[in-house]
Structure formats: C-alpha cells, structure tokens
N, C-alpha and C. Protein backbone atom coordinates (compact mmCIF):
# COMPACT_ATOMS: atom_id res chain seq x y z
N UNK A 1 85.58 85.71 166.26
CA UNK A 1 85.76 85.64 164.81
C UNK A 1 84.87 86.68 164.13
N UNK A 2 85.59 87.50 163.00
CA UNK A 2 84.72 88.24 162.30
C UNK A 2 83.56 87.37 161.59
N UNK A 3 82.45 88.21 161.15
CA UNK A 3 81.62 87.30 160.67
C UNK A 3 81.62 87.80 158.56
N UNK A 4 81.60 86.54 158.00
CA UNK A 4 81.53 87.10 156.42
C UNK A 4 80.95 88.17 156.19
N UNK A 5 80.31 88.96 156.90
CA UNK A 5 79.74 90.44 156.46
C UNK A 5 80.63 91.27 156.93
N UNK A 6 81.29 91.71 157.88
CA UNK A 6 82.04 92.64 158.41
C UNK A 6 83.78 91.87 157.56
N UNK A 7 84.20 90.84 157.08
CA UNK A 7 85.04 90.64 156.08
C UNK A 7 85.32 91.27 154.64
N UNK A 8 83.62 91.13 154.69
CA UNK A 8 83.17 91.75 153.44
C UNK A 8 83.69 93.49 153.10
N UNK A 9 82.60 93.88 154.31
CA UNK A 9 83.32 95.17 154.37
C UNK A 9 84.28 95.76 154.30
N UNK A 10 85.56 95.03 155.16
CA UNK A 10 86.73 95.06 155.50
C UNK A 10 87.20 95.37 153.62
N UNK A 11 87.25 94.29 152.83
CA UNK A 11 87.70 94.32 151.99
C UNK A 11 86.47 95.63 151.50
N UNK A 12 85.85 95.70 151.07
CA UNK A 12 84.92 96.94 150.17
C UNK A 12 86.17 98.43 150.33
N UNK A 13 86.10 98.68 151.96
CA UNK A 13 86.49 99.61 152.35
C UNK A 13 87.96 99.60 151.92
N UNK A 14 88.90 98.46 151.66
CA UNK A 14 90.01 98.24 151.37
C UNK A 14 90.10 99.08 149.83
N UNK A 15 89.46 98.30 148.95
CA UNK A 15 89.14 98.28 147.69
C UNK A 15 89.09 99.79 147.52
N UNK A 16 88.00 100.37 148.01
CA UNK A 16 87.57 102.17 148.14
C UNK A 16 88.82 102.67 148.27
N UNK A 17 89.62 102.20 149.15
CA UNK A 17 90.58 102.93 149.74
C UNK A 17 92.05 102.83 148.57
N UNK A 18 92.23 101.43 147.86
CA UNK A 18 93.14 101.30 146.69
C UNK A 18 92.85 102.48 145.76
N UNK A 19 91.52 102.65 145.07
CA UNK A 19 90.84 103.25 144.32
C UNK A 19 91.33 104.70 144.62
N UNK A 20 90.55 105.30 145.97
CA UNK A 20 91.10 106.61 145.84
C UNK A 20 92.76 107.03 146.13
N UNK A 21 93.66 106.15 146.30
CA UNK A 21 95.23 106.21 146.23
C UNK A 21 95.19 106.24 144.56
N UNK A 22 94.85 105.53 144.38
CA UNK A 22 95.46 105.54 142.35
C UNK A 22 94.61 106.66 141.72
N UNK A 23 93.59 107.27 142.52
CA UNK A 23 93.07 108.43 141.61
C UNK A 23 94.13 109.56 142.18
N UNK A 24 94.45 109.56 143.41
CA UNK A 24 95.72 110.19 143.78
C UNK A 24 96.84 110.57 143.09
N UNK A 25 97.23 109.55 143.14
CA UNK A 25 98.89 109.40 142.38
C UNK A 25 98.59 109.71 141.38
N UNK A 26 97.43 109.59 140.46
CA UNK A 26 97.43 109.95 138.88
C UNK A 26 96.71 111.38 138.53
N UNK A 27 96.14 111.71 139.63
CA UNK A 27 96.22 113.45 139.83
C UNK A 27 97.48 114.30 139.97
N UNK A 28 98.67 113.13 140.93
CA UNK A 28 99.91 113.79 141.48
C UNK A 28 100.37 113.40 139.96
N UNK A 29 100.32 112.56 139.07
CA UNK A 29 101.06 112.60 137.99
C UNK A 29 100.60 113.35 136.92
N UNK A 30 99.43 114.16 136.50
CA UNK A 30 99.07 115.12 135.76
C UNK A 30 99.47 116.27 136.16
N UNK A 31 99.69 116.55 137.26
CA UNK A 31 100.38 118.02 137.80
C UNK A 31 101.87 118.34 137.52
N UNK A 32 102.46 116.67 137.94
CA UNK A 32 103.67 116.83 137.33
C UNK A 32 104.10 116.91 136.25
N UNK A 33 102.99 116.57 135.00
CA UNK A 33 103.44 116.99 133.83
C UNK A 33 103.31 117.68 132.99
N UNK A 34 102.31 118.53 133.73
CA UNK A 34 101.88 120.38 133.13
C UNK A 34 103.31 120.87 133.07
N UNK A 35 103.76 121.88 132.25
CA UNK A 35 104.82 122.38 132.26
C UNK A 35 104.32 124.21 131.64
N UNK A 36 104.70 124.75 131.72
CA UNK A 36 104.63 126.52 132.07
C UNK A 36 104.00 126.36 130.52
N UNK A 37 103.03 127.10 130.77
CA UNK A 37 102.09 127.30 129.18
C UNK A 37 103.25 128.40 128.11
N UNK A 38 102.77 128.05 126.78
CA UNK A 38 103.57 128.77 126.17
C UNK A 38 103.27 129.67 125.77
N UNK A 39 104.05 130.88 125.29
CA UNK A 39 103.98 132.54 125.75
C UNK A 39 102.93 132.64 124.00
N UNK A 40 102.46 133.96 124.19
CA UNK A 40 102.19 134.45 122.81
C UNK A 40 103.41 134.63 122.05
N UNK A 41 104.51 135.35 122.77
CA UNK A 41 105.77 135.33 121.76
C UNK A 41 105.98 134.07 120.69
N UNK A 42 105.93 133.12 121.74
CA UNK A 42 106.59 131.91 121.13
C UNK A 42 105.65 131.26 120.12
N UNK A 43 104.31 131.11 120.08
CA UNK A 43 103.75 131.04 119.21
C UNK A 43 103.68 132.10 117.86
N UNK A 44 104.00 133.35 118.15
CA UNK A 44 104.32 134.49 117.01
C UNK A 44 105.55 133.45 116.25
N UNK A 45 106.35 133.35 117.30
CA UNK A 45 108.10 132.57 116.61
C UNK A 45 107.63 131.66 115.91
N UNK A 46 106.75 130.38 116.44
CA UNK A 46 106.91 129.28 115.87
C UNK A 46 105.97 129.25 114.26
N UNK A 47 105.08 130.22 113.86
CA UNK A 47 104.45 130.03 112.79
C UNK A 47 104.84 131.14 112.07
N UNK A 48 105.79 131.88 112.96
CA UNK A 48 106.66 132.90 111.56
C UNK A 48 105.67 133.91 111.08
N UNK A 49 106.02 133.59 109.75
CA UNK A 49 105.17 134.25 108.57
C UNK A 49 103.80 134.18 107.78
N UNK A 50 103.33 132.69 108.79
CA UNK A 50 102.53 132.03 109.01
C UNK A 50 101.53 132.04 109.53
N UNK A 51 101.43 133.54 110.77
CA UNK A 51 101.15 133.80 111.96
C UNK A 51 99.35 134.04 111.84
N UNK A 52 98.93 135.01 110.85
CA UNK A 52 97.88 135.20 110.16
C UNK A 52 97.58 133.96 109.53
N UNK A 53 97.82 133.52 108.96
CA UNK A 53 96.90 132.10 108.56
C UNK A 53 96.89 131.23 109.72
N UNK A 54 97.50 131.18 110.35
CA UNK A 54 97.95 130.08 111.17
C UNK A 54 96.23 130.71 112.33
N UNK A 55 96.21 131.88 112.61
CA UNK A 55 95.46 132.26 113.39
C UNK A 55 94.02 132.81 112.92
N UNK A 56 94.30 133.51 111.88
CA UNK A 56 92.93 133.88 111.18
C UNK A 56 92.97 135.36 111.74
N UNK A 57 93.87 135.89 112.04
CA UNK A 57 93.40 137.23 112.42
C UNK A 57 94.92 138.10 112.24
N UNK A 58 94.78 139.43 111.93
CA UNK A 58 96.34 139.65 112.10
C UNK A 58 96.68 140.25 113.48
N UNK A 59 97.71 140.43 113.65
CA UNK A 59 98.21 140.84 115.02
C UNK A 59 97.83 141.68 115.62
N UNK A 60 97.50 142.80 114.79
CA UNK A 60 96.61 144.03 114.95
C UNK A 60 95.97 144.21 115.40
N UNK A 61 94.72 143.19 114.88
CA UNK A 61 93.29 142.57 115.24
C UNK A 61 93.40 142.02 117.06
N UNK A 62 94.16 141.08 117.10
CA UNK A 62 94.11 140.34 117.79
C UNK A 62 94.78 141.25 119.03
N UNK A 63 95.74 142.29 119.06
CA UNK A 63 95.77 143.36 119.86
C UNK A 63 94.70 143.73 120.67
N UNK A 64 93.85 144.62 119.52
CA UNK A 64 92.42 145.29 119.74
C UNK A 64 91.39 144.18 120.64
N UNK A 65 91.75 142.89 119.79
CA UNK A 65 90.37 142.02 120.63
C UNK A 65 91.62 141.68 122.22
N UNK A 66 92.65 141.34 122.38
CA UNK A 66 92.88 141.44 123.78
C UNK A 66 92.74 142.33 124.43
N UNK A 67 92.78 144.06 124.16
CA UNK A 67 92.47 144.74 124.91
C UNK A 67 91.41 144.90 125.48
N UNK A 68 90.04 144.22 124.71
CA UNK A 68 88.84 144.51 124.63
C UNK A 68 88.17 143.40 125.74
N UNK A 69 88.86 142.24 125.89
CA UNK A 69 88.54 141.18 126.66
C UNK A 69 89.31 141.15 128.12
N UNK A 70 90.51 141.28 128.02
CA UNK A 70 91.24 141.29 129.39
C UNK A 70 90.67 141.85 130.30
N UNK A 71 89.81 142.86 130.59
CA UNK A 71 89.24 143.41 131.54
C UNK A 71 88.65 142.13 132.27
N UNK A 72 87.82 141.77 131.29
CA UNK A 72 86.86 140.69 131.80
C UNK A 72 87.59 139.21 132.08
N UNK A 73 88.78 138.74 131.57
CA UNK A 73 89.29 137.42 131.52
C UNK A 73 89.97 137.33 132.94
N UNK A 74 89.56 136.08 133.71
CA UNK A 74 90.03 135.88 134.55
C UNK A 74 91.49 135.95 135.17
N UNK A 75 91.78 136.51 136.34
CA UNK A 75 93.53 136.61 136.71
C UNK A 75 93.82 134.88 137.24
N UNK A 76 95.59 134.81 136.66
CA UNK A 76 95.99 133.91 136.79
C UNK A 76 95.67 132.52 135.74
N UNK A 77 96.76 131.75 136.38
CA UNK A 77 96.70 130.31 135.16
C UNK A 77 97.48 131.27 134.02
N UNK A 78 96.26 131.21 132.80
CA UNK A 78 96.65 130.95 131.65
C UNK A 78 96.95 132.30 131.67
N UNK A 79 97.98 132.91 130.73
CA UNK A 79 97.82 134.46 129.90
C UNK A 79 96.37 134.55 129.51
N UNK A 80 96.25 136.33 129.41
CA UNK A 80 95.37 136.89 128.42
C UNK A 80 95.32 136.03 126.81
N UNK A 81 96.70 136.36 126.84
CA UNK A 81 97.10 136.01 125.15
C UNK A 81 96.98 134.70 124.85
N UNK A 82 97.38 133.78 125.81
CA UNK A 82 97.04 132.41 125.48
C UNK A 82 95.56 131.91 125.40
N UNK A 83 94.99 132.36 126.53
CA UNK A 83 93.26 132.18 126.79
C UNK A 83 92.46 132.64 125.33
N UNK A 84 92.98 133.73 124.84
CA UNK A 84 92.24 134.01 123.35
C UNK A 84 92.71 133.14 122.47
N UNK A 85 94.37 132.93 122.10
CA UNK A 85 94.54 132.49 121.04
C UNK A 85 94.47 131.01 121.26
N UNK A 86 93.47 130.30 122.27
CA UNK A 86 93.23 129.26 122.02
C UNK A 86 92.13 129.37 121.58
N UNK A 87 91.15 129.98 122.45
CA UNK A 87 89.31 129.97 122.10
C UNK A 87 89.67 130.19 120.41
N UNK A 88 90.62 131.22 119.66
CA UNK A 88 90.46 131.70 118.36
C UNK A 88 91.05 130.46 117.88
N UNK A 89 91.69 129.65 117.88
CA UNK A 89 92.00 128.50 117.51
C UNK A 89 90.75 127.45 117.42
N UNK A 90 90.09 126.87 119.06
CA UNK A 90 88.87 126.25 118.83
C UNK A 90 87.49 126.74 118.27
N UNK A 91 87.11 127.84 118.21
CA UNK A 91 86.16 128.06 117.45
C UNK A 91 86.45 128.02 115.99
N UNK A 92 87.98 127.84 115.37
CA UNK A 92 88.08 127.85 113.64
C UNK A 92 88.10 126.65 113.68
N UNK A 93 88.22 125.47 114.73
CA UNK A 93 87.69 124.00 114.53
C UNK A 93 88.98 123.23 114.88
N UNK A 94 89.91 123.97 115.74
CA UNK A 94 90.87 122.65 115.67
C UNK A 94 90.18 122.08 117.32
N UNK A 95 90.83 120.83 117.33
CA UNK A 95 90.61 120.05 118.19
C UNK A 95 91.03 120.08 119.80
N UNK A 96 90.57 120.14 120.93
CA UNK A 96 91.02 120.64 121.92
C UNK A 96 91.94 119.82 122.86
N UNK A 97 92.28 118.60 121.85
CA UNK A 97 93.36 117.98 122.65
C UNK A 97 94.77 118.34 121.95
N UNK A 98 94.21 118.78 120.20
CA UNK A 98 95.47 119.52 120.05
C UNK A 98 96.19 121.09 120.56
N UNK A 99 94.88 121.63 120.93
CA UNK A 99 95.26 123.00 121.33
C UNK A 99 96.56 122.99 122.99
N UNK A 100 96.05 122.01 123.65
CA UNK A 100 96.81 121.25 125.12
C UNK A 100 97.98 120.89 124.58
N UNK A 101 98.38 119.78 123.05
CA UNK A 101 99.76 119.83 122.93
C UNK A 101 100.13 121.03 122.39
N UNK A 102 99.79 121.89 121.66
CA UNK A 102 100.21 122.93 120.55
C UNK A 102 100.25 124.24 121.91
N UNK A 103 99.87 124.49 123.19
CA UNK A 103 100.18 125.36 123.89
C UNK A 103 100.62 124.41 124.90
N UNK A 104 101.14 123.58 125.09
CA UNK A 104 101.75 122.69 126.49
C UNK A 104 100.80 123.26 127.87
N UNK A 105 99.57 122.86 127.36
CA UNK A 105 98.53 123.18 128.94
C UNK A 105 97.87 121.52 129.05
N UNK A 106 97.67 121.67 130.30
CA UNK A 106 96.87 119.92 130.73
C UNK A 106 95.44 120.43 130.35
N UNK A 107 94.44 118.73 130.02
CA UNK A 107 93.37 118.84 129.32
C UNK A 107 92.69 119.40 130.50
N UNK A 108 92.93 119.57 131.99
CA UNK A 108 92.22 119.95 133.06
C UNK A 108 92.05 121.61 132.80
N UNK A 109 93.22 121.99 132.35
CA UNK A 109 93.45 123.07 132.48
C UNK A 109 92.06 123.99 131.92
N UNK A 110 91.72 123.35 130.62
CA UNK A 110 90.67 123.92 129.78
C UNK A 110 89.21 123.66 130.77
C-alpha cells in the first residue's frame, strides 16, 4: 500500500501537471488568435484625412524618422512602420491594450 505521503505527492505532481496543460492550451490559444499585424497602408486608409492628427506627425516626418531608425529596429515580427507608429502612438498616451486592438498584434507581442 502507498503510504499518505507518496498519495500526496501523487496528486501534487498530478495537480502541477493539470496546471502546466492549461498554461499550454492557453498559450496554444493566444497564438491562434494573433492574426497578421496591420500594414502602415492600412492605417494611412483607415484615418484618411485624419492621418496627421490621428498620429501627430505628418507623413513626411514620419518617413524621415523611419529611415532614421530602421537601421537599428529589429528584423522580423512587427514592420518598421508598425513598430514606430505604435511607440508614436504610446508615448502621445494612448493605452497599450488599445494599440494591440487598433494594430491586431497580441499583448505578448509588445
């Protein structure tokens, strides 16, 4: 017969083992619901005429400062263009769980 300590265990190790399956599956379910970040185009589209207020900088600007950074911004994941026009988004104060819906990136991603 096992003895109540090695039962004990039995279940601990059980328990551990539930635990890291559901941190699993809910890692496998955040991956599945990243979907392809959205382009600089499409943000130009979606605020129109808007684009300068909406961003605080004009296009121009924001040219010059991507050329000036891409050297240095990491390859892969996100765009150049997205990686700035979020930071230029969170430093004018919006919120960084809206920046994840407003560019369709996971909060991991940041």
């Amino acid at each position: 017969m096992d003895s109540e300590e090695e039962n004990s265990m039995r279940s601990m190790h059980l328990a551990e083992a539930e635990v890291a399956e559901g941190a699993e599956d809910k890692r496998e379910e955040e991956r599945r619901w990243v979907a392809a970040p959205i382009t600089f185009e499409a943000i130009r589209r979606v605020f129109g005429p808007r684009f300068r207020r909406a961003i605080r900088m004009s296009e121009s600007s924001i040219a010059l400062l991507l050329g000036t950074l891409r050297p240095i911004l990491p390859v892969g994941g996100l765009s150049a263009e997205t990686r700035v026009l979020m930071n230029l988004r969170f430093f004018a104060g919006a919120k960084y769980l809206n920046l994840c819906l407003i560019h369709e990136v996971s909060i991991t991603t940041l």
